[in-house]
Protein backbone atom coordinates (compact mmCIF):
# COMPACT_ATOMS: atom_id res chain seq x y z
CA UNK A 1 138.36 -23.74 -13.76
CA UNK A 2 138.85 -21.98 -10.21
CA UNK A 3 140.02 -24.07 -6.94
CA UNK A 4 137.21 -23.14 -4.45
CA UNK A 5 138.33 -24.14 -0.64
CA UNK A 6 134.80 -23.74 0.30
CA UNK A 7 134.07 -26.41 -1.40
CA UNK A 8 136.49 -28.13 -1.38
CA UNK A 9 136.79 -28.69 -5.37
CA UNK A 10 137.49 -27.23 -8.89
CA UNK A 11 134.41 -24.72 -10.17
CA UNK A 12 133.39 -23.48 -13.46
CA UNK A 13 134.33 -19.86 -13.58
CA UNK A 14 131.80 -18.37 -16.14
CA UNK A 15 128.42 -17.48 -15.51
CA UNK A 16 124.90 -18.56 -17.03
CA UNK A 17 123.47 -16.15 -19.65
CA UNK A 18 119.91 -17.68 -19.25
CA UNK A 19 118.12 -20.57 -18.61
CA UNK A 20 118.54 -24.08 -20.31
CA UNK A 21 115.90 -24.54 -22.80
CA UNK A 22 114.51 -20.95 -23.86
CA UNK A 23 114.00 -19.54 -26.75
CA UNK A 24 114.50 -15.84 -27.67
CA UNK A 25 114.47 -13.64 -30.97
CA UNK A 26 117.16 -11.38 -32.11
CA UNK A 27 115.33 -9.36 -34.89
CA UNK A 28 114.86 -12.40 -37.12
CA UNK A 29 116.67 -14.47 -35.79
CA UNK A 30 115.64 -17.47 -33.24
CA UNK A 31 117.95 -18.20 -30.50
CA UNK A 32 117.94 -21.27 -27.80
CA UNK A 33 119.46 -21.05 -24.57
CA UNK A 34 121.88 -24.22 -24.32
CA UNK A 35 124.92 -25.09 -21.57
CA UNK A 36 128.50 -25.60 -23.17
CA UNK A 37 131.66 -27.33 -22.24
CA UNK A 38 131.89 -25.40 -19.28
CA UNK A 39 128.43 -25.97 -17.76
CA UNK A 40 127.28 -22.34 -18.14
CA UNK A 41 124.46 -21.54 -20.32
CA UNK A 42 124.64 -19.18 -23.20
CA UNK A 43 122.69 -18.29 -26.30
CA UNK A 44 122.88 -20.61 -29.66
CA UNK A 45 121.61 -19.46 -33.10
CA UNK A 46 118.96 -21.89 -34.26
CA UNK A 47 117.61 -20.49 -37.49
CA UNK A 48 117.37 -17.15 -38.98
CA UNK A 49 113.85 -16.49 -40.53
CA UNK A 50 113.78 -14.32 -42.80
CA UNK A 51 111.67 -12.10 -44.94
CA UNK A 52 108.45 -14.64 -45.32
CA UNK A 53 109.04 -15.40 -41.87
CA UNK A 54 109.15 -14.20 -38.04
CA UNK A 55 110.39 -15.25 -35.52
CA UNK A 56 108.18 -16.58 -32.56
CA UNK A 57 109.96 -17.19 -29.15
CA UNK A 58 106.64 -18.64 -27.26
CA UNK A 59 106.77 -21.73 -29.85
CA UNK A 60 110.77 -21.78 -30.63
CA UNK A 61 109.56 -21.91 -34.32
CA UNK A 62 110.20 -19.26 -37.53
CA UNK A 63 106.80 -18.84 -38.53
CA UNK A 64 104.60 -17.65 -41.51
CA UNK A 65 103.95 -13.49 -40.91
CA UNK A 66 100.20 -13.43 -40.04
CA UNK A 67 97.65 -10.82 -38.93
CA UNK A 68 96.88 -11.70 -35.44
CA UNK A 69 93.23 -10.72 -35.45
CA UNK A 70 92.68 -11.10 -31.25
CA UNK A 71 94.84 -11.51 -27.93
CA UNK A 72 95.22 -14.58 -26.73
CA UNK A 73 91.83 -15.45 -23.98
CA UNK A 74 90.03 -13.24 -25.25
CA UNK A 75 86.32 -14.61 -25.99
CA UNK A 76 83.37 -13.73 -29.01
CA UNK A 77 80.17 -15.47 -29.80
CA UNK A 78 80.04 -17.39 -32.54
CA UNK A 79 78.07 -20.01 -34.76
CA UNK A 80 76.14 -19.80 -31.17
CA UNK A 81 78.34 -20.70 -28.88
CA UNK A 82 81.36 -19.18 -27.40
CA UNK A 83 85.65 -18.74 -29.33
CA UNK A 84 88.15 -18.00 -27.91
CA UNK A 85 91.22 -16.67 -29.06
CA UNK A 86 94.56 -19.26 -29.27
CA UNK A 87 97.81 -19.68 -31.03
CA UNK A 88 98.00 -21.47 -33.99
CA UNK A 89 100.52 -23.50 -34.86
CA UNK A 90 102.24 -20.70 -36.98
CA UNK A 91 102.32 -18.78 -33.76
CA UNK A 92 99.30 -15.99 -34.83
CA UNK A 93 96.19 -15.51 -32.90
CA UNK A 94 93.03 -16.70 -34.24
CA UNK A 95 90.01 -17.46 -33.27
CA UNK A 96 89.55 -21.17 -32.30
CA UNK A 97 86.40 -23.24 -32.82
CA UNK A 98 83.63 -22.13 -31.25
CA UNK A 99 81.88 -23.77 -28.04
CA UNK A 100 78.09 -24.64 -28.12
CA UNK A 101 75.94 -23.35 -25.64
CA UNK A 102 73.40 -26.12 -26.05
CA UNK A 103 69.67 -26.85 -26.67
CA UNK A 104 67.41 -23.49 -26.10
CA UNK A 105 70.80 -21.24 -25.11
CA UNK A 106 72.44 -18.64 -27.01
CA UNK A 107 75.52 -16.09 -27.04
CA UNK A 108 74.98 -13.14 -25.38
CA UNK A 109 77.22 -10.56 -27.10
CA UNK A 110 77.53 -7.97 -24.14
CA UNK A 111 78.66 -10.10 -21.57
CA UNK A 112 80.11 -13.18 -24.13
CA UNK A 113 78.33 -15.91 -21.79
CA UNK A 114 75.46 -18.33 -22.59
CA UNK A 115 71.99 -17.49 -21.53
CA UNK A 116 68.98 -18.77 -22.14
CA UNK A 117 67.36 -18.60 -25.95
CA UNK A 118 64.00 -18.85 -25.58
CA UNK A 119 61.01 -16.65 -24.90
CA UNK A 120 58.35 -17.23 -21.96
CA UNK A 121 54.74 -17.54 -23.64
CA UNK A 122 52.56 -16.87 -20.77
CA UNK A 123 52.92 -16.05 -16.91
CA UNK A 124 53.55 -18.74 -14.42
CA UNK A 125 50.31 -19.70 -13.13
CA UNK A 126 48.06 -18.07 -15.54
CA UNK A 127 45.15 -20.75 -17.10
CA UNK A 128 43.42 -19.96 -20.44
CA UNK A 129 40.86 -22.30 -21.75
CA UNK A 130 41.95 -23.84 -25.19
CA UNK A 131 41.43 -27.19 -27.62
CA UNK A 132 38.49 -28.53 -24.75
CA UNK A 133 39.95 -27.97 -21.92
CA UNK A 134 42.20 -25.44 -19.52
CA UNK A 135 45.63 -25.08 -20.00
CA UNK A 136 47.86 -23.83 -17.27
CA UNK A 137 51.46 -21.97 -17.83
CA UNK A 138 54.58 -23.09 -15.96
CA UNK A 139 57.63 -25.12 -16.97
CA UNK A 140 57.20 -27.90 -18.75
CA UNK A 141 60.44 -28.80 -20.84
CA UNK A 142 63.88 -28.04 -20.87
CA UNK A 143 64.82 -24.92 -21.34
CA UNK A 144 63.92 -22.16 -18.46
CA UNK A 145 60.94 -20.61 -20.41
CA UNK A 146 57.15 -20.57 -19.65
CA UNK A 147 55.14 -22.50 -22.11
CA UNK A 148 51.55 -23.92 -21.71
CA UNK A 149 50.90 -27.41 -20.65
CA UNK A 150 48.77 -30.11 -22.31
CA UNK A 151 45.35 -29.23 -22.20
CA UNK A 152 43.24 -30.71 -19.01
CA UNK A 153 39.45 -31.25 -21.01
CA UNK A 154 36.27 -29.94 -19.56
CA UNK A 155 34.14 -31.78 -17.80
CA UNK A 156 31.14 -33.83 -19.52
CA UNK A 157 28.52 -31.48 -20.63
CA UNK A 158 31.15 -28.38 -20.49
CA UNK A 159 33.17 -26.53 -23.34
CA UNK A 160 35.46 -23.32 -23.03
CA UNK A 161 33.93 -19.94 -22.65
CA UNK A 162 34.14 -17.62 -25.40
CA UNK A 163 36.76 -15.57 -23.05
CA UNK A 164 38.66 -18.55 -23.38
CA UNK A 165 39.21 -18.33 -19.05
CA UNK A 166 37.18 -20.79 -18.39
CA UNK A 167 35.11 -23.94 -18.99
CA UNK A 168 31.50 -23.37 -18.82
CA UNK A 169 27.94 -25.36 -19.82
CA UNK A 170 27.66 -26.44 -23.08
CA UNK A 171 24.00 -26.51 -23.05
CA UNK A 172 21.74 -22.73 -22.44
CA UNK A 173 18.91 -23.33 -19.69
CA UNK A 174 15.42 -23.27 -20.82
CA UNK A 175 14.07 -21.28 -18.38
CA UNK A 176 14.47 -20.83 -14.50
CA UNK A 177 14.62 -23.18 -12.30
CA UNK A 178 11.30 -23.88 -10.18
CA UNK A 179 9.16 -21.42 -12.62
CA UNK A 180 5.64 -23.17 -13.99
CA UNK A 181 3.84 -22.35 -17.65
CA UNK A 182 0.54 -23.84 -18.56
CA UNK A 183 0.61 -26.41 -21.29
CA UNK A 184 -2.72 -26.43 -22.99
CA UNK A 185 -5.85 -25.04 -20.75
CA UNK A 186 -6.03 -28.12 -18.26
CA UNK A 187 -2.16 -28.72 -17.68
CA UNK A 188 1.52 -27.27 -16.17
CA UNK A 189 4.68 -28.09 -16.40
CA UNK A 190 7.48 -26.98 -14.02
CA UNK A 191 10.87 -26.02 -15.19
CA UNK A 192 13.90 -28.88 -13.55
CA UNK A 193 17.29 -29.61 -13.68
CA UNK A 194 17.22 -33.45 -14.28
CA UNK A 195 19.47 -35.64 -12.04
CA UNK A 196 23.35 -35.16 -13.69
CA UNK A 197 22.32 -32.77 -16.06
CA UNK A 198 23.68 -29.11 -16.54
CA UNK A 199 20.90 -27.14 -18.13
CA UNK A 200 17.31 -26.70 -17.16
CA UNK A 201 14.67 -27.76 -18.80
CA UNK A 202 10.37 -28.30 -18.89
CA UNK A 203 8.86 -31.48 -17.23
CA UNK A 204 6.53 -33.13 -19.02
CA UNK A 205 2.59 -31.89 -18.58
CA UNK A 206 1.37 -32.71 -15.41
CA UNK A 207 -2.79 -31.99 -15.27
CA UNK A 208 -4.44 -29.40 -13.04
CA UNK A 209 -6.59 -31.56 -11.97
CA UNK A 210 -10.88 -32.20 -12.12
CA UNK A 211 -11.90 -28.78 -11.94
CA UNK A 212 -9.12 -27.02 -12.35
CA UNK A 213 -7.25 -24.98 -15.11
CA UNK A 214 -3.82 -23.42 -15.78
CA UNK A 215 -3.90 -19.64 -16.35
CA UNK A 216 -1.61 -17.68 -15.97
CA UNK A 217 1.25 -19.85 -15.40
CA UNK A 218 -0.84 -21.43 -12.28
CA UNK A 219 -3.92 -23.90 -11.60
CA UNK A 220 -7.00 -22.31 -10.45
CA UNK A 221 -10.43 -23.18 -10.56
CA UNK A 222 -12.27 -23.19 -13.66
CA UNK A 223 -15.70 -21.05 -13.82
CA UNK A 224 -18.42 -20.42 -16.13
CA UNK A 225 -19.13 -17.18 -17.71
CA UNK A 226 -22.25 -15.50 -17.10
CA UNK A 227 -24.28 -13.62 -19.32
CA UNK A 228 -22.53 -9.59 -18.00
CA UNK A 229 -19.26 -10.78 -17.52
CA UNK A 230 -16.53 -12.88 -16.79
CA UNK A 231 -16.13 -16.04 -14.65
CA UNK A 232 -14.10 -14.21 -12.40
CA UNK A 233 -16.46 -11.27 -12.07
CA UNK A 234 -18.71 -10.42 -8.73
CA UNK A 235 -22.01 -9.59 -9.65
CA UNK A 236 -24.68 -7.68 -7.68
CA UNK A 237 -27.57 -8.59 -9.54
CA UNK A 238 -31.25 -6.81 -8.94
CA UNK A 239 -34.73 -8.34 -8.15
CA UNK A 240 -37.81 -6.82 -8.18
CA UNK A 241 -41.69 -7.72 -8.78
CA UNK A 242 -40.66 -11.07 -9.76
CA UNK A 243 -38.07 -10.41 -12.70
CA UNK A 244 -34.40 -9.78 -12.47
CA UNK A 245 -33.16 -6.27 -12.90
CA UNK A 246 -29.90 -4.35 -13.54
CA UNK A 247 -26.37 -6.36 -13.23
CA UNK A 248 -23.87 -4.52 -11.81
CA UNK A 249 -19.90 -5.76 -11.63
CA UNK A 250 -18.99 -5.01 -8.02
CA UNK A 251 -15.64 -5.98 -8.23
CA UNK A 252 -13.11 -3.47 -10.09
CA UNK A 253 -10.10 -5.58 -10.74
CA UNK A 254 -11.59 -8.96 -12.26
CA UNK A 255 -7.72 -10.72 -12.92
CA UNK A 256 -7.46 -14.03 -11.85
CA UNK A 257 -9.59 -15.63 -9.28
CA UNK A 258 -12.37 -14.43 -7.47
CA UNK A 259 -14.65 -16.74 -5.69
CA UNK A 260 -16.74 -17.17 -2.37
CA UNK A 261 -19.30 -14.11 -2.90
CA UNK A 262 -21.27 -13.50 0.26
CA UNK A 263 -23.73 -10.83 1.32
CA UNK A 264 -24.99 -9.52 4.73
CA UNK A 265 -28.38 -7.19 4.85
CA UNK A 266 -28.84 -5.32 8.19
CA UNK A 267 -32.42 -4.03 9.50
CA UNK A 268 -32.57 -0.98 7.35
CA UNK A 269 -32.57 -2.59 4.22
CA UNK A 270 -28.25 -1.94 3.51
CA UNK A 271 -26.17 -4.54 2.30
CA UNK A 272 -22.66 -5.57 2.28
CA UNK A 273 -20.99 -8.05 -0.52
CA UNK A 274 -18.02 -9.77 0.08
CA UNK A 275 -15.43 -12.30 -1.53
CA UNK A 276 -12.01 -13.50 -1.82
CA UNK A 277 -9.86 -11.86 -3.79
CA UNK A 278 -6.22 -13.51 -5.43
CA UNK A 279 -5.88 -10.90 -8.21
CA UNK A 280 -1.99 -10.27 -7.67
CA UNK A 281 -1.58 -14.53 -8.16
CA UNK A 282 0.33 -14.73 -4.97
CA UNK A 283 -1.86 -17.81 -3.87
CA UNK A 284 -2.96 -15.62 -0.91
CA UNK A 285 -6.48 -15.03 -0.87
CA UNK A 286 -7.43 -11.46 0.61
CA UNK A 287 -11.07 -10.50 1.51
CA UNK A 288 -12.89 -7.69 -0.19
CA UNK A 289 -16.11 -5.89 0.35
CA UNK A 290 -18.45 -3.53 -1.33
CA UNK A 291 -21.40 -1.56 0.76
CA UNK A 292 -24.96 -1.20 -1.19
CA UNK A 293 -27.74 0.96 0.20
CA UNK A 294 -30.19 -1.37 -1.21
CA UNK A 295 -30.31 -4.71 -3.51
């Protein structure tokens, strides 16, 4: 002991060779660091390990010789989640259990972090008609993939389009909407689209009425035929000493209708025939004439 007037008591005079309580290897042997009588710290022998065994100062322990297969921290993917690399309790480094990365995630071996495992199916927003009805792509469960949703169904009367983008009719019109064909010789009918339906179709036969006859997709008047030509003919037809002479057609188109003949004779004997003409079945009636030196 040393008198120190400073202090005004009796001091240890040695000096600490480390710090209470660590451990330290000296080849193969383990070493502690413990105080003695004196208070200073100094290095005790604890175990020597021997050939089977080396000596680990981290743990304070003589442990089994291993083959440390990583560093301590470092991280790998594996069984699909994330190891890391610890001490065992034989002082080697191994790889410790591995970490899960959850539902739909997976180990991404470049950057050793969890990402997510799944695949997007379509493109957010796109719609594709499938199973009766349109389907539209976004998010719908838990991992952060595109999938397609439930499918909303077509409306009544509608299916999905053989392009599969859309819903259209299930039923093919019958013909255009508004357009007339004759049914029989005395009757029409007039293609409709029928209150809530989708798809055209023919009304039932309506008549042409007393008179009257379909031709042509339209009601006109019915004729008779005469003897030279058709009902729809105009016919200059010529007299003399009491019989009938030659018939001549005046008209050159004789389609459709042609009614109302008239004729006009001036002083010297000329004459003028005239009717009404629809042969383009417009419904509009023109006038036409033809100019005869004599009857």
């Amino acid at each position: 002991m040393t008198c120190n007037a400073e202090l005004g008591q009796c001091t240890s005079s040695c000096e600490d060779e480390c710090n209470a309580g660590d451990f330290s290897c000296d080849g193969t042997t383990l070493k502690q660091c413990t105080a003695d009588e004196d208070g200073c710290t100094s290095w005790e022998v604890l175990e020597t390990c021997g050939d089977a065994k080396t000596c680990n100062a981290e743990i304070g322990q003589c442990v089994q010789n291993c083959n440390n297969v990583c560093t301590p921290g470092d991280k790998q993917c594996a069984d699909g989640g994330i190891a890391t690399c610890i001490t065992d309790d034989n002082g080697c480094h191994v790889w410790g259990p591995s970490s899960s990365c959850g539902n739909n995630k997976k180990c991404d071996a470049k950057t050793v972090t969890c990402v997510d495992g799944c695949e997007n199916e379509c493109k957010s927003g796109e719609k594709k008609c499938a199973d009766g009805g349109m389907k539209t792509c976004g998010q719908y469960d838990n991992d952060n993939c595109t999938e397609w949703s439930a499918p909303e169904p077509c409306a009544t009367g509608m299916k999905c389009a053989s392009d599969g983008k859309s819903c259209v009719k299930a039923c093919t019109d019958a013909c255009t909407s508004g357009a007339k064909r004759c049914s029989g010789t005395g009757n029409y009918q007039t293609c409709e689209k029928k209150s809530g339906a989708l798809c055209t179709t023919w009304s039932a036969a309506v008549s042409c009425g007393t008179g009257m006859k379909c031709e042509n997709n339209k009601c006109v008047k019915a004729c008779t035929k005469t003897p030279k030509g058709t009902c729809n003919d105009i016919q200059r037809i010529s007299y003399k000493s009491g019989a009938w002479k030659s018939i001549t057609q005046v008209n050159n188109n004789s389609f459709n209708e042609h009614a109302a003949p008239a004729i006009a004779t001036n002083k010297k004997g000329r004459n003028v025939i005239l009717w009404s003409d629809d042969s383009d079945a417009n419904n509009a009636y023109d006038v036409y004439m033809r100019g005869y030196n004599s009857l």
